[in-house]
N, C-alpha and C. Protein backbone atom coordinates (compact mmCIF):
# COMPACT_ATOMS: atom_id res chain seq x y z
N UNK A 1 106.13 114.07 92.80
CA UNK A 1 106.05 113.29 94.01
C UNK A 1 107.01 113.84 95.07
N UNK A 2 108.04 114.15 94.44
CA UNK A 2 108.93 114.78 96.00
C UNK A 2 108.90 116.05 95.67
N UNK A 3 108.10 116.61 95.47
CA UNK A 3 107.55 117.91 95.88
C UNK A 3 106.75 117.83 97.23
N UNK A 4 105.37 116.34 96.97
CA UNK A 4 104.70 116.61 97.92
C UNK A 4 104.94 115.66 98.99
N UNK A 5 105.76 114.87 98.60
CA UNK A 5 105.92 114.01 99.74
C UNK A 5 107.32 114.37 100.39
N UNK A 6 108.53 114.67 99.82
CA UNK A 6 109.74 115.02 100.80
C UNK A 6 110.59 114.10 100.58
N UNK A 7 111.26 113.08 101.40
CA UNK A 7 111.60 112.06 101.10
C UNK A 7 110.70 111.15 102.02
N UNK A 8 110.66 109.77 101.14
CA UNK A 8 109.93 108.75 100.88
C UNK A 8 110.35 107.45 100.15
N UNK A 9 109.46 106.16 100.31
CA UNK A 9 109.78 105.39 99.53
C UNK A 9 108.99 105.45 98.57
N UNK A 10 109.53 105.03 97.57
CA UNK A 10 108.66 104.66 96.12
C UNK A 10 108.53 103.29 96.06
N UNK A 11 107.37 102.42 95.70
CA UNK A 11 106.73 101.00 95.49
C UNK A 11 106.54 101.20 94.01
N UNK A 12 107.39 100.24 93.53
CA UNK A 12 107.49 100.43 91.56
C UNK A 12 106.85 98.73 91.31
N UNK A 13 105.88 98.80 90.07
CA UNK A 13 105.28 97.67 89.37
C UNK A 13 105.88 98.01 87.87
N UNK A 14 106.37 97.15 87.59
CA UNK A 14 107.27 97.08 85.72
C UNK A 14 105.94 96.31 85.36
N UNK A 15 105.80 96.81 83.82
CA UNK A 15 104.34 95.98 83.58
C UNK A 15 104.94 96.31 81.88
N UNK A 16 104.32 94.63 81.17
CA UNK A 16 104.01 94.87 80.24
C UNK A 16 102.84 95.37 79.65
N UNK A 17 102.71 96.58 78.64
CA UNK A 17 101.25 96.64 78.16
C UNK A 17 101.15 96.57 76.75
N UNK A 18 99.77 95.87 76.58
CA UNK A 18 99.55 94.95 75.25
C UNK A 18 98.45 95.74 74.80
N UNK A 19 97.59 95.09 73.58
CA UNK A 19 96.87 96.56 72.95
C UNK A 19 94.86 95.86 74.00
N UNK A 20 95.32 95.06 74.16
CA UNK A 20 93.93 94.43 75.00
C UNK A 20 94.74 94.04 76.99
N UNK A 21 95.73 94.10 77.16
CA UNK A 21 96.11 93.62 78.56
C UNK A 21 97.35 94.30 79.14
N UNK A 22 97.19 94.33 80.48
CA UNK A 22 98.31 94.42 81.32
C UNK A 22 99.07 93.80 81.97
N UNK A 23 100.12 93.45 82.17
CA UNK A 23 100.57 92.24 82.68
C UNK A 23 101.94 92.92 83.52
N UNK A 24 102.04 92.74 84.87
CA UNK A 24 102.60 93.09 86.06
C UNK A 24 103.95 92.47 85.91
N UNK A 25 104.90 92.55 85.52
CA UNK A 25 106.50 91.99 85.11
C UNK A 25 107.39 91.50 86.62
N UNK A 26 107.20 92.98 87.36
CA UNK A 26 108.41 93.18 88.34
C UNK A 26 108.09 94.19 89.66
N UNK A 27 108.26 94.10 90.64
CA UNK A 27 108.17 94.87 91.26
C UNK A 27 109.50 94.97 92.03
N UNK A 28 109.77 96.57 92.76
CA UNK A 28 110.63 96.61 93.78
C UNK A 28 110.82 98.07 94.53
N UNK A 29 111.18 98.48 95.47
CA UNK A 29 110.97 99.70 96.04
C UNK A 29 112.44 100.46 95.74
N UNK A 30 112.24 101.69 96.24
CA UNK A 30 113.65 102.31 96.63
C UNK A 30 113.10 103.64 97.06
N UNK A 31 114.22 104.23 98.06
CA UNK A 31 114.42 105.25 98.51
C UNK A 31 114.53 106.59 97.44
N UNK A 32 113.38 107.58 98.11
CA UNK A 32 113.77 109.22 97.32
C UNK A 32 114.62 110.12 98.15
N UNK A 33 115.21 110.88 98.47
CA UNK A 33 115.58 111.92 99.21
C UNK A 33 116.46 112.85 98.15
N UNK A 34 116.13 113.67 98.45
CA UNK A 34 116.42 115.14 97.66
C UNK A 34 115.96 114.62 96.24
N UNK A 35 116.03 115.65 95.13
CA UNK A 35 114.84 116.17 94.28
C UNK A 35 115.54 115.95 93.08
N UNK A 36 117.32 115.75 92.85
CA UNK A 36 117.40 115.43 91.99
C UNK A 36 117.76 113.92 91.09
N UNK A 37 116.18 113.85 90.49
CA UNK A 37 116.13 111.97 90.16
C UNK A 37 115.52 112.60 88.31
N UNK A 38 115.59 111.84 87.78
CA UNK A 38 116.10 112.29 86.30
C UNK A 38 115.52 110.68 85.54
N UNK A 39 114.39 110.92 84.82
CA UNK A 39 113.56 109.74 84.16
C UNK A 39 114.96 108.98 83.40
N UNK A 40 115.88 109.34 82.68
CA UNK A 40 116.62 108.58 82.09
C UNK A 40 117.53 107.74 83.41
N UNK A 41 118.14 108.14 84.71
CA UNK A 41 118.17 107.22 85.56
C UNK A 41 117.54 105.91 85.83
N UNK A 42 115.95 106.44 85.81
CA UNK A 42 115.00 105.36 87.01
C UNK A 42 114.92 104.59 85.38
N UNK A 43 114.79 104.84 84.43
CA UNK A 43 114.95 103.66 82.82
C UNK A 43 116.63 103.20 82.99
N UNK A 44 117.58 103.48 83.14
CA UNK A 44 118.37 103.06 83.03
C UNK A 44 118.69 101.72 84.84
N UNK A 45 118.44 101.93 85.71
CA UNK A 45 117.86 101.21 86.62
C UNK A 45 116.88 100.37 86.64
N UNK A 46 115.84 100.24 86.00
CA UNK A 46 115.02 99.33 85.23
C UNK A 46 115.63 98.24 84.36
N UNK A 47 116.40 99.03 83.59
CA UNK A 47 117.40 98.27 82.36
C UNK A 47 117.52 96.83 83.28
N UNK A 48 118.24 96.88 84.78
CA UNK A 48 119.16 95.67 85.30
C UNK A 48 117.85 94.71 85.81
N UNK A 49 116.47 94.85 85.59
CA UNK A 49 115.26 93.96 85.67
C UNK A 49 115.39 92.66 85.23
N UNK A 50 116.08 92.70 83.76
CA UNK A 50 115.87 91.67 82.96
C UNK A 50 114.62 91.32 82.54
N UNK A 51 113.64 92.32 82.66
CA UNK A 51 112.43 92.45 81.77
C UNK A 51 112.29 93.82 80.51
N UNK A 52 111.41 92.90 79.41
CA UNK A 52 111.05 94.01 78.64
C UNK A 52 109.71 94.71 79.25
N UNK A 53 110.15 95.88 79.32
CA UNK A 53 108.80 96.41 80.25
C UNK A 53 108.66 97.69 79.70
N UNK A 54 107.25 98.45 79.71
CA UNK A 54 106.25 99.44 78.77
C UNK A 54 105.88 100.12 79.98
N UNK A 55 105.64 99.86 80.80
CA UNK A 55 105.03 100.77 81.79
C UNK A 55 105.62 100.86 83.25
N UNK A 56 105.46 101.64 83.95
CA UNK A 56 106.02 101.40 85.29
C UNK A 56 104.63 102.21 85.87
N UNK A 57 104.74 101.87 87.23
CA UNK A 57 103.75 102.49 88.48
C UNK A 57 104.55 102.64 89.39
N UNK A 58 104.69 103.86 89.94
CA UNK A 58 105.02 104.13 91.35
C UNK A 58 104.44 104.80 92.11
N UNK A 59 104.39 104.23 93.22
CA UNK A 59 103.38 104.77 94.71
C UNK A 59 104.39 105.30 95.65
N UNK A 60 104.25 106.28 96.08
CA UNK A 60 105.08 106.82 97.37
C UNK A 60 103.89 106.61 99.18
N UNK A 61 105.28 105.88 99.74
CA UNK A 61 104.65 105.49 100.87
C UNK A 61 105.78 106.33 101.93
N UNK A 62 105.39 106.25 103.21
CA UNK A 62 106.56 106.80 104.11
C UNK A 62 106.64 105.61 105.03
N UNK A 63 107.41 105.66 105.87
CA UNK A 63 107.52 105.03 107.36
C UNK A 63 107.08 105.70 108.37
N UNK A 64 107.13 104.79 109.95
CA UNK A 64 106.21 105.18 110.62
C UNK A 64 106.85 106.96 110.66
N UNK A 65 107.94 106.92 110.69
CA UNK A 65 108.61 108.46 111.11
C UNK A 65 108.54 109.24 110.24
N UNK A 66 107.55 108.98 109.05
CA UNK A 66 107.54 110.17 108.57
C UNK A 66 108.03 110.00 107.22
N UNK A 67 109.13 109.85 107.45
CA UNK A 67 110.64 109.63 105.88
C UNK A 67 110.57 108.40 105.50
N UNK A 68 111.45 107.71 104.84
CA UNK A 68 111.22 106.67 103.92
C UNK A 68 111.04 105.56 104.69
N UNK A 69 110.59 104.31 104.09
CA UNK A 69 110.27 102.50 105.40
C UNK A 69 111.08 102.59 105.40
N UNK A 70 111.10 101.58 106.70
CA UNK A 70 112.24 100.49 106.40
C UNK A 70 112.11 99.30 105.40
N UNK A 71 113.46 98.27 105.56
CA UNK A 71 113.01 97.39 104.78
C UNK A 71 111.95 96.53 104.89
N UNK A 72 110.99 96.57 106.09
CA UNK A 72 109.97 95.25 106.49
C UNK A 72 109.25 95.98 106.23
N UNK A 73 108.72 97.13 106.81
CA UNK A 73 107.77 97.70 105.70
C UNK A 73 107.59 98.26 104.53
N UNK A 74 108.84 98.61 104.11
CA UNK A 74 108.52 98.52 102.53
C UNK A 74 108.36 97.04 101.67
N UNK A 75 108.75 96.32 102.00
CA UNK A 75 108.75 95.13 101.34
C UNK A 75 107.51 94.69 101.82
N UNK A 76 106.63 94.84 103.11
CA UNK A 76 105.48 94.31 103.21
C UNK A 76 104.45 94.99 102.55
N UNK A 77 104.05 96.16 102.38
CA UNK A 77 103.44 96.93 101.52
C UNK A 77 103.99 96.88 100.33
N UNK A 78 104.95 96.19 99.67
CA UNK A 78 105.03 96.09 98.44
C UNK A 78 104.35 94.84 97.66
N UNK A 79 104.77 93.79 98.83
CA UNK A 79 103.49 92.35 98.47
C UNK A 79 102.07 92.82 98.32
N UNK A 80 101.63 93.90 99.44
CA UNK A 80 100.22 94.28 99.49
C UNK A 80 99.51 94.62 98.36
N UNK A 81 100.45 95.75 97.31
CA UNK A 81 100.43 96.10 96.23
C UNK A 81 100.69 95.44 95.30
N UNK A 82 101.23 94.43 95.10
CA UNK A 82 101.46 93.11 94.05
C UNK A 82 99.76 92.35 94.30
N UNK A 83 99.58 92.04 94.99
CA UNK A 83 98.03 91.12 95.30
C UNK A 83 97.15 92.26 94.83
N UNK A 84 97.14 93.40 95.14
CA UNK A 84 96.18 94.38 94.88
C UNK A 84 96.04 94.31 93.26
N UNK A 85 97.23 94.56 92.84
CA UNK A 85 97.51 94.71 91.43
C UNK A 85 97.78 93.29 90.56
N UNK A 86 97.50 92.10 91.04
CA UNK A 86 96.95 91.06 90.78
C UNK A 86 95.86 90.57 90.45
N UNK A 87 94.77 90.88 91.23
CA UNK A 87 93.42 91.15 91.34
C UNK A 87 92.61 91.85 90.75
N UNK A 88 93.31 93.64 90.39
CA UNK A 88 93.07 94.26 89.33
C UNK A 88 93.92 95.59 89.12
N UNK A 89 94.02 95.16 87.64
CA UNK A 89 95.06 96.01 87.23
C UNK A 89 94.51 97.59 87.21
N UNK A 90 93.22 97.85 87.46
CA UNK A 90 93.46 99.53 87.55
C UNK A 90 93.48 100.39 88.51
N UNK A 91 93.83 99.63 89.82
CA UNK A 91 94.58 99.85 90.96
C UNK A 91 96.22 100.35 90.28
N UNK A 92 96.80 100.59 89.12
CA UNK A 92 97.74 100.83 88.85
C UNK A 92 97.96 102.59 88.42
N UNK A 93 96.19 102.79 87.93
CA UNK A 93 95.93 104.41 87.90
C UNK A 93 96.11 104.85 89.25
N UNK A 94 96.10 103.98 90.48
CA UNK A 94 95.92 105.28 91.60
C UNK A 94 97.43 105.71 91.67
N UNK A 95 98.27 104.85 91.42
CA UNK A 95 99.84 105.45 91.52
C UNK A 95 100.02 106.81 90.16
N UNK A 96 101.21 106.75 90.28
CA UNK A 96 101.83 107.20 89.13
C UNK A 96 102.68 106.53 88.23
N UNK A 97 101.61 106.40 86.84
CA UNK A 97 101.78 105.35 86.01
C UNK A 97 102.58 106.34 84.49
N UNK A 98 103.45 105.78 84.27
CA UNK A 98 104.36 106.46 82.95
C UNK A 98 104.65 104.98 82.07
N UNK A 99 104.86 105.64 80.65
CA UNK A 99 105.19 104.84 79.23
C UNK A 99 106.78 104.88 79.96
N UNK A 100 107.64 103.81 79.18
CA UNK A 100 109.14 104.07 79.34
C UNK A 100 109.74 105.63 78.81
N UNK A 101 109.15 106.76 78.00
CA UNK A 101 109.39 108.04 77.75
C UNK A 101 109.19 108.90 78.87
N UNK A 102 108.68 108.62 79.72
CA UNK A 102 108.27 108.82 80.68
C UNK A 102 107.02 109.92 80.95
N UNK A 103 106.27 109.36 79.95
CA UNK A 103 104.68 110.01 79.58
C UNK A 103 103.96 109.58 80.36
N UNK A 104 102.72 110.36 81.01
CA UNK A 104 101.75 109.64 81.78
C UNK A 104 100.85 108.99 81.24
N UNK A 105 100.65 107.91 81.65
CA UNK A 105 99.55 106.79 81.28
C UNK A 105 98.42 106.52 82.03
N UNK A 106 97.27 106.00 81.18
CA UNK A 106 96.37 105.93 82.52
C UNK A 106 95.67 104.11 81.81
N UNK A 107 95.19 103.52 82.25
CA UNK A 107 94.55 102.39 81.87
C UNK A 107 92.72 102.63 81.54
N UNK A 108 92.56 102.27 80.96
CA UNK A 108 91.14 102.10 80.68
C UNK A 108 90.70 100.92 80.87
N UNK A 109 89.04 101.19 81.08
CA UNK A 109 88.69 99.35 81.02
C UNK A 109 87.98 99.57 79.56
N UNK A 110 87.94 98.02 79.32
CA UNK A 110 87.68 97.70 78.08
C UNK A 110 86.29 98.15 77.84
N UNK A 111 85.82 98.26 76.69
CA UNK A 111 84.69 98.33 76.19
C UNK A 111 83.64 97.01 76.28
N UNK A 112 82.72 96.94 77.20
CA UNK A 112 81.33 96.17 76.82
C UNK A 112 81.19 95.61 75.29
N UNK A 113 80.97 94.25 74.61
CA UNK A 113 81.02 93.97 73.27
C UNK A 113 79.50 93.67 73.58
């Protein structure tokens, strides 16, 4: 992601995942700038959630200038993405979705019975 985006904000969804469901825990944004960010960080920053959480999603958005929101628009596009991802959870594949190892994940829909 900050390869192709530069700096930016990131829009994060904490989600529990179950062997039939997904369930949306937490959300919250933060700032990228420069390149060195390190998966055991953004898990150890998670840690202070106070959720047990399996998955994360993050979306990179910018502001109007280019570089990261501000706080009104990141926080308003972050509700946008909570309702989106309310409604349906595989709006969570268009981000970038990782296990807490920080493996990529993707959601499936269920099988037709």
């Amino acid at each position: 992601m900050v390869r192709q985006h530069g700096e930016f904000t990131v829009l994060v969804v904490l989600t529990e995942i179950a062997e039939t469901r997904v369930v949306p825990l937490a959300s919250t944004y933060f700032h990228v700038i420069g390149d060195d960010v390190h998966w055991q960080d953004i898990v150890s920053m998670f840690a202070g959630s106070g959720h047990e959480w399996n998955g994360a999603a993050f979306f990179a958005t910018k502001g109007h200038d280019g570089g990261p929101a501000d706080h009104i628009t990141a926080t308003q596009r972050l509700r946008e993405l909570e309702q989106k991802v309310t409604a349906d959870r595989m709006v969570l594949n268009e981000g970038q979705f990782f296990d807490t190892l920080g493996r990529r994940i993707k959601i499936e829909p269920l099988a037709e019975v």
